[in-house]
Protein backbone atom coordinates (compact mmCIF):
# COMPACT_ATOMS: atom_id res chain seq x y z
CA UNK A 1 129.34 18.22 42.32
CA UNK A 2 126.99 16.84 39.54
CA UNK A 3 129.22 13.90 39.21
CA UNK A 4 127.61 13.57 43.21
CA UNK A 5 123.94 14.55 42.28
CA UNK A 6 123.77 11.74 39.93
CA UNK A 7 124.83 9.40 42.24
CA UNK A 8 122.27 10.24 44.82
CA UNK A 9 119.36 10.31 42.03
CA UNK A 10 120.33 6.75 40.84
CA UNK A 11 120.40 5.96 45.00
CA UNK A 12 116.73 6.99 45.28
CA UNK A 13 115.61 5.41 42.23
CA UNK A 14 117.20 2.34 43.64
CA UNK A 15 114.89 3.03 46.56
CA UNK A 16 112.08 3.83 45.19
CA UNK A 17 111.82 1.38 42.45
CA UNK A 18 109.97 -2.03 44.47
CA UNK A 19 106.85 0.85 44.88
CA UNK A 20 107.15 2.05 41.55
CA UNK A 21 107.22 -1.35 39.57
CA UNK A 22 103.54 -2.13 40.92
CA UNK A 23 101.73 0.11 39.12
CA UNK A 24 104.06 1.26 35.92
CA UNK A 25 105.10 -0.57 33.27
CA UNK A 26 108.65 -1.26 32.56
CA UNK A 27 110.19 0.71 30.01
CA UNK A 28 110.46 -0.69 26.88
CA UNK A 29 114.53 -1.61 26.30
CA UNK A 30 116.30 -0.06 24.37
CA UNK A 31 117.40 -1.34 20.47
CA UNK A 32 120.79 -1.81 19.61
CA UNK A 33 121.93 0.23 16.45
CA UNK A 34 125.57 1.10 15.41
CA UNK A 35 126.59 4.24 15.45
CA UNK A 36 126.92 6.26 11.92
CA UNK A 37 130.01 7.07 10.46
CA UNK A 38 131.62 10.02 11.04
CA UNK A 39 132.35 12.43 7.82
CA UNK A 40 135.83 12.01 6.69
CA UNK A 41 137.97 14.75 8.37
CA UNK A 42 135.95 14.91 11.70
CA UNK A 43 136.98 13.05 15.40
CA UNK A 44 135.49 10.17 15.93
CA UNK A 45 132.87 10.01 18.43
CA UNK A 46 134.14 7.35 20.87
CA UNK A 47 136.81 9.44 22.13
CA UNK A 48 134.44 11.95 23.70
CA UNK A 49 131.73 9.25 24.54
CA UNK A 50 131.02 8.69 28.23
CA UNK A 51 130.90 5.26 29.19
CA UNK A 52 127.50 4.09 28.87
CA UNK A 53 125.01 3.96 31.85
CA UNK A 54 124.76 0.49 33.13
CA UNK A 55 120.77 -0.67 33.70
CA UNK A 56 119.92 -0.67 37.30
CA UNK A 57 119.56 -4.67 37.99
CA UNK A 58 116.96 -5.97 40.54
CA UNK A 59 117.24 -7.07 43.77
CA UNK A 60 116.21 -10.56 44.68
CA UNK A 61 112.89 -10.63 45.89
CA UNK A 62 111.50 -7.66 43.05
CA UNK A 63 108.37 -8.60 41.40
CA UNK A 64 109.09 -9.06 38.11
CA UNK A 65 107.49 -6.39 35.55
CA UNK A 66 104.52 -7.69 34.17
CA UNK A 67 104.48 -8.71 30.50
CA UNK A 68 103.52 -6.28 27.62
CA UNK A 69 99.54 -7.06 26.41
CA UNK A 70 99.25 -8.37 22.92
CA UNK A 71 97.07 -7.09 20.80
CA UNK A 72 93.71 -8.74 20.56
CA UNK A 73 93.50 -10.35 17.46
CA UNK A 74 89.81 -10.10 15.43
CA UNK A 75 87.82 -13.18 14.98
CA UNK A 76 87.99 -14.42 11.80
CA UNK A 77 85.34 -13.61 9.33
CA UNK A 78 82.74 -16.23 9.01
CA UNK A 79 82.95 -18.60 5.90
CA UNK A 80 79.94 -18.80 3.46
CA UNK A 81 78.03 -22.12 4.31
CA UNK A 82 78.81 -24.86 1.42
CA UNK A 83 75.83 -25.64 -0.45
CA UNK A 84 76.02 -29.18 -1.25
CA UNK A 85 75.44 -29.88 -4.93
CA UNK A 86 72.87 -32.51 -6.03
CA UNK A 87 73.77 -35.87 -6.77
CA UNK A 88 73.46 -36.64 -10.20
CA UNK A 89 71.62 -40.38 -10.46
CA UNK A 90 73.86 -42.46 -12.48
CA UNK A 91 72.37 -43.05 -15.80
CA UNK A 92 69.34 -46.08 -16.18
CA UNK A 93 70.95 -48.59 -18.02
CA UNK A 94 68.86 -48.54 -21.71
CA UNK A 95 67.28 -51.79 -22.59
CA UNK A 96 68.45 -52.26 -26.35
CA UNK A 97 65.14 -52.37 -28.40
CA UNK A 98 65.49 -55.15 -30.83
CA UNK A 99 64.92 -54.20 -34.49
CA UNK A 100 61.13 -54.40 -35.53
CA UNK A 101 61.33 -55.42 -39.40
CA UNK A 102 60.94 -52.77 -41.82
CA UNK A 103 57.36 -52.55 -43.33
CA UNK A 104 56.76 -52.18 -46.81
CA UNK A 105 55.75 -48.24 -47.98
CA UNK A 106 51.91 -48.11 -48.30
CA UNK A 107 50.94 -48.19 -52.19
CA UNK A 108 49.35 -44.63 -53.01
CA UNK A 109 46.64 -44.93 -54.52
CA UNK A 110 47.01 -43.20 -58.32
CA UNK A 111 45.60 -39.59 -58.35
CA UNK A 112 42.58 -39.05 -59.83
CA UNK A 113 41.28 -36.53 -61.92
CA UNK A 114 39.85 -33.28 -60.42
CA UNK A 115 36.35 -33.83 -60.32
CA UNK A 116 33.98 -31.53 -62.89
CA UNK A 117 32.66 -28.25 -61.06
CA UNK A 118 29.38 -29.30 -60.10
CA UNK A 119 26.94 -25.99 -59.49
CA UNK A 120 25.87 -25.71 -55.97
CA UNK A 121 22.15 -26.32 -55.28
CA UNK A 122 21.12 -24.15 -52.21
CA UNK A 123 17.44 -24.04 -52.43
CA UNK A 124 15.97 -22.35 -55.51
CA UNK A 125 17.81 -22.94 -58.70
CA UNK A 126 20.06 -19.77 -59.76
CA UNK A 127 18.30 -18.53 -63.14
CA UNK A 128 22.02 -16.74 -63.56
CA UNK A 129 24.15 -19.58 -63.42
CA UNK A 130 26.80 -20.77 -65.62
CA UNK A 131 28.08 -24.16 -66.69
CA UNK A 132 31.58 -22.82 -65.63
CA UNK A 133 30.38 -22.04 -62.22
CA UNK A 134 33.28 -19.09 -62.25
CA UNK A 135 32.87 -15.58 -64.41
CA UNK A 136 35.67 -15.81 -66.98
CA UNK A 137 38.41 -14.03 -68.15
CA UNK A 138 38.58 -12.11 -71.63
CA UNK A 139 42.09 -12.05 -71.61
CA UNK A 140 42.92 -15.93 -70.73
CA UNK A 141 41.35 -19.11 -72.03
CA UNK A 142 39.81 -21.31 -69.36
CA UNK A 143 39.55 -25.13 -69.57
CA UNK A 144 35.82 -26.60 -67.88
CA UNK A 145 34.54 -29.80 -67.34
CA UNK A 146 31.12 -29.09 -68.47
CA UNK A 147 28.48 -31.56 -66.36
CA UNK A 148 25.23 -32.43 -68.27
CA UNK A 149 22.22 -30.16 -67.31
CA UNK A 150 18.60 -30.78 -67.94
CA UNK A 151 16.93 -28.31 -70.31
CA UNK A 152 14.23 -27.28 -72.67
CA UNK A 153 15.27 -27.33 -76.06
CA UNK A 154 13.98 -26.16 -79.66
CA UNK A 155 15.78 -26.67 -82.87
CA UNK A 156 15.95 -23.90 -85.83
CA UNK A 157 17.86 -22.03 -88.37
CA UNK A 158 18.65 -18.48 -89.61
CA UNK A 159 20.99 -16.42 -91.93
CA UNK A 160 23.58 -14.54 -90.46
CA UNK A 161 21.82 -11.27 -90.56
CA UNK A 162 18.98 -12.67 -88.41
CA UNK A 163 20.81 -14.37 -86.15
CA UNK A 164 20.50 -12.33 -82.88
CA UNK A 165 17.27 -12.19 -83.59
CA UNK A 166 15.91 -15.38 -84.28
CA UNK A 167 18.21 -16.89 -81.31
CA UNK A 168 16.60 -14.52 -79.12
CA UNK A 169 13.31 -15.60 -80.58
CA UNK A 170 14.19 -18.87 -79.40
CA UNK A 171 15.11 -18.59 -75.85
CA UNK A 172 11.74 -16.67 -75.25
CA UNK A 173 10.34 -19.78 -76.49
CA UNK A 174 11.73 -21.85 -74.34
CA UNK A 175 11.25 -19.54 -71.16
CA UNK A 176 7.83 -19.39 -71.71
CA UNK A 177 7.22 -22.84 -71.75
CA UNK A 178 9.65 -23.47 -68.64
CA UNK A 179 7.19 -21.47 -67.36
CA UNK A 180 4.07 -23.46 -68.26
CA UNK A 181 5.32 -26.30 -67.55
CA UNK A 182 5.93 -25.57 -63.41
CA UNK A 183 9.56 -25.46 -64.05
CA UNK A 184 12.34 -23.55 -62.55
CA UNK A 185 15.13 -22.08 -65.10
CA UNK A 186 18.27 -23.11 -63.80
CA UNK A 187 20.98 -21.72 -65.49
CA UNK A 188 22.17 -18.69 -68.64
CA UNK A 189 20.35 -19.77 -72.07
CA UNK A 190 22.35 -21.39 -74.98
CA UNK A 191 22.78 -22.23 -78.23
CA UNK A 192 24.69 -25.36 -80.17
CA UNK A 193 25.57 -24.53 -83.30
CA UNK A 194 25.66 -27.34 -85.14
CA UNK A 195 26.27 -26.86 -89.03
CA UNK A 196 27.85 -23.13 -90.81
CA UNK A 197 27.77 -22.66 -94.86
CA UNK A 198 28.13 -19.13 -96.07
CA UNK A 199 24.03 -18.28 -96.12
CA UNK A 200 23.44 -19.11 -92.37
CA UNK A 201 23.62 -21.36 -89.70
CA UNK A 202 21.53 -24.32 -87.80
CA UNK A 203 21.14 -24.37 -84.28
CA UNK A 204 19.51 -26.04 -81.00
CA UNK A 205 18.58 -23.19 -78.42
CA UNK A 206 18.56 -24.48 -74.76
CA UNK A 207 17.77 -23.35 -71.41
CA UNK A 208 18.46 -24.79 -67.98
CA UNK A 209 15.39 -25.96 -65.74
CA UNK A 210 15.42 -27.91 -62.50
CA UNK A 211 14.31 -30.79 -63.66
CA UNK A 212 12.73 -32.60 -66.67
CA UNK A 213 9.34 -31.59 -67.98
CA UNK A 214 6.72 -34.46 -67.32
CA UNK A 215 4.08 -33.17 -69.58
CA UNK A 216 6.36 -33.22 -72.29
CA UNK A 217 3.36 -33.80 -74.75
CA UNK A 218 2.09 -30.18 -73.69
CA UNK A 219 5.25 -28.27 -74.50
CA UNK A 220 4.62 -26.43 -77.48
CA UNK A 221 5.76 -27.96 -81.00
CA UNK A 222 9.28 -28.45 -81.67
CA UNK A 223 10.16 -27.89 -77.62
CA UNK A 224 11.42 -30.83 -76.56
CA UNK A 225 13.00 -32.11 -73.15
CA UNK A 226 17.25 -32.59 -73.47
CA UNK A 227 20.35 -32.40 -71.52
CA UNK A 228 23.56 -29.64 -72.06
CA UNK A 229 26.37 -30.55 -73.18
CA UNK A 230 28.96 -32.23 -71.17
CA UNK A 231 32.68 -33.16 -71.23
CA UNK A 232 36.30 -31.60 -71.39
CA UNK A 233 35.96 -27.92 -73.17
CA UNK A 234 37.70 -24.84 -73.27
CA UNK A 235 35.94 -21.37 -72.40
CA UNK A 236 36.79 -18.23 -74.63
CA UNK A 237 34.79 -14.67 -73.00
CA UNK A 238 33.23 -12.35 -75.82
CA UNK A 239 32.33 -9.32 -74.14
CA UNK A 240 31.30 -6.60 -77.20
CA UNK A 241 28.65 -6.58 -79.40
CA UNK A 242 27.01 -9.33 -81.06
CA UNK A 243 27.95 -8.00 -84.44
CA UNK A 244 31.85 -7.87 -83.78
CA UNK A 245 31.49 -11.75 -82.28
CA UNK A 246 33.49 -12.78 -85.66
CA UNK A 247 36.50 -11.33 -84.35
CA UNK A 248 36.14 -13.92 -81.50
CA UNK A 249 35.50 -16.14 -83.39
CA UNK A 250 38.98 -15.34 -85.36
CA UNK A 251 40.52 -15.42 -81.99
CA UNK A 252 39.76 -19.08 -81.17
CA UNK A 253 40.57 -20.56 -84.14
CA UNK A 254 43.98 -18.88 -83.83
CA UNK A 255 44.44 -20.21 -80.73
CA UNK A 256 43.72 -23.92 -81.74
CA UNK A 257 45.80 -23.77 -84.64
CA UNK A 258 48.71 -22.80 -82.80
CA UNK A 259 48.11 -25.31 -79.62
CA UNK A 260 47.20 -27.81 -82.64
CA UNK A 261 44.19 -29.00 -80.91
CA UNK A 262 41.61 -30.56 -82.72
CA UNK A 263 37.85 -30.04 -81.88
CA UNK A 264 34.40 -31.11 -82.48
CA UNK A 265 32.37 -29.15 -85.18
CA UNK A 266 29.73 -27.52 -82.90
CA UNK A 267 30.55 -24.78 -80.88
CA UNK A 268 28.18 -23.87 -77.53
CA UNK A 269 27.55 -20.36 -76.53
CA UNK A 270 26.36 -19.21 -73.23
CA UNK A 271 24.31 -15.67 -73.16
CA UNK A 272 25.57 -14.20 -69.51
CA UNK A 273 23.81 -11.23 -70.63
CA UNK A 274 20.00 -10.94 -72.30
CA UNK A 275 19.98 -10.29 -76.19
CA UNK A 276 18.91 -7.46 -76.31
CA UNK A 277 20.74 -5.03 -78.09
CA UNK A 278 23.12 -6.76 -80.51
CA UNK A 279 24.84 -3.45 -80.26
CA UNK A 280 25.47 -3.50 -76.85
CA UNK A 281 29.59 -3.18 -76.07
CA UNK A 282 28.99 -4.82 -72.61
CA UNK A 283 27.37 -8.41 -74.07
CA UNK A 284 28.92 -10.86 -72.51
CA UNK A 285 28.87 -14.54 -74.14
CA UNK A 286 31.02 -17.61 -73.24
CA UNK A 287 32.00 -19.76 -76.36
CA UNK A 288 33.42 -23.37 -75.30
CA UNK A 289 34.62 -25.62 -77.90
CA UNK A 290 35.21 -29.23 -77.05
CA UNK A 291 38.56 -31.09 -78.43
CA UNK A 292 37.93 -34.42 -79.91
């Protein structure tokens, strides 16, 4: 009895199947696999098997199924755009450059020497200028090149006990005449001295003016017109009182002997301050001595 059923279900199928097959899809068939082995001790599986079902085959004249869509396959992704690269120009052929002749080093002229400090004149004459043109150092020894300076100038002599005092004599002398005379003091008063013994000294006391006195038959006796001394000297700084100026003295003499420098006989000293006091620990006097 369901040996019968079957039959008359695969009969209507049969039927059934041209009205069917225009709107469904065919079922997908079937894959093939072998059957597993059976565990060692069991029956094997084709002897109860039923034969399998055979596939209903169509009838001439059945549409045949329509064919399974493929998928839709996505565009492909758009590619960057390829910059070109530049074209590199190929290279300008150089021209060789012929070879100019070698010139001849320009001859240096030789160096000269540094020229002498010269003061600066910017309208008046500085009254406290000094042939240095630069304070000075107590501690170091300064070499000048002293440039000659016109000035007033008076001979004389004294012991060494009068000394401040008849220098300073001397350079109010010579002011006060500068003065007469319609000239402008240029410069710190100073003396030359010219010959030492053991009793005193000899002397020529100057000061700095602008310019040359024309009168020079009016100056007062034994004021006469002159120029500083000038050349190559050496610059020592006394800066204590006028009574402990031997010790300077000491100093420079020291200094020569050791450098074994030889130098004239006078010796120039430049008041930076006024003798006043000869016991006054800030005086401040420049002594230059001039090698031979």
């Amino acid at each position: 009895m369901r040996q019968s059923r079957f039959s008359a279900l695969l009969l209507a199928l049969a039927f059934a199947y041209p009205a069917a097959a225009q709107t469904r899809v065919a079922p997908p068939t079937a894959v093939e696999s072998a059957p597993l082995a059976a565990p060692p001790g069991t029956a094997t599986p084709a002897q109860n098997a039923r034969p399998a079902q055979q596939a209903p085959t169509q009838t001439q004249g059945t549409p045949p199924a329509p064919a399974e869509p493929q998928p839709v396959q996505p565009p492909p992704a758009p590619q960057a755009p390829i910059v070109p690269q530049p074209v590199q120009p190929a290279p300008t052929p150089q021209t060789p450059v012929e070879p100019q002749p070698v010139q001849p080093p320009p001859t240096l002229p030789a160096p000269q020497p540094a020229p002498p400090v010269q003061q600066q004149q910017t309208g008046a004459p500085n009254p406290n200028a000094t042939l240095a043109g630069k304070p000075g150092d107590p501690s170091d020894v300064d070499e000048i090149q002293l440039v000659a300076k016109p000035v007033l100038m008076t001979a004389g002599q004294s012991s060494w006990d009068q000394g401040f005092q008849k220098l300073s004599e001397a350079i109010t002398l010579l002011r006060a005449e500068a003065g007469k005379a319609g000239l402008n003091v240029a410069g710190r008063p100073l003396s030359l001295f010219v010959e030492t013994d053991d009793n005193g000294f000899k002397f020529e006391a100057m000061l700095p003016v602008d310019k040359a006195a024309e009168a020079a038959s009016q100056l007062a006796a034994g004021v006469r017109n002159g120029q500083s001394p000038a050349g190559r000297s050496l610059r020592f700084v006394h800066t204590a009182p006028y009574d402990d100026i031997d010790s300077t003295y000491e100093t420079i003499t020291a200094y020569l002997e050791a450098k074994n420098i030889v130098v004239k006989d006078a010796f120039l000293e430049e008041y930076v301050s006024d003798l006043k006091d000869p016991g006054d620990p800030n005086l401040e006097i420049n002594v230059y001595v001039q090698p031979k």
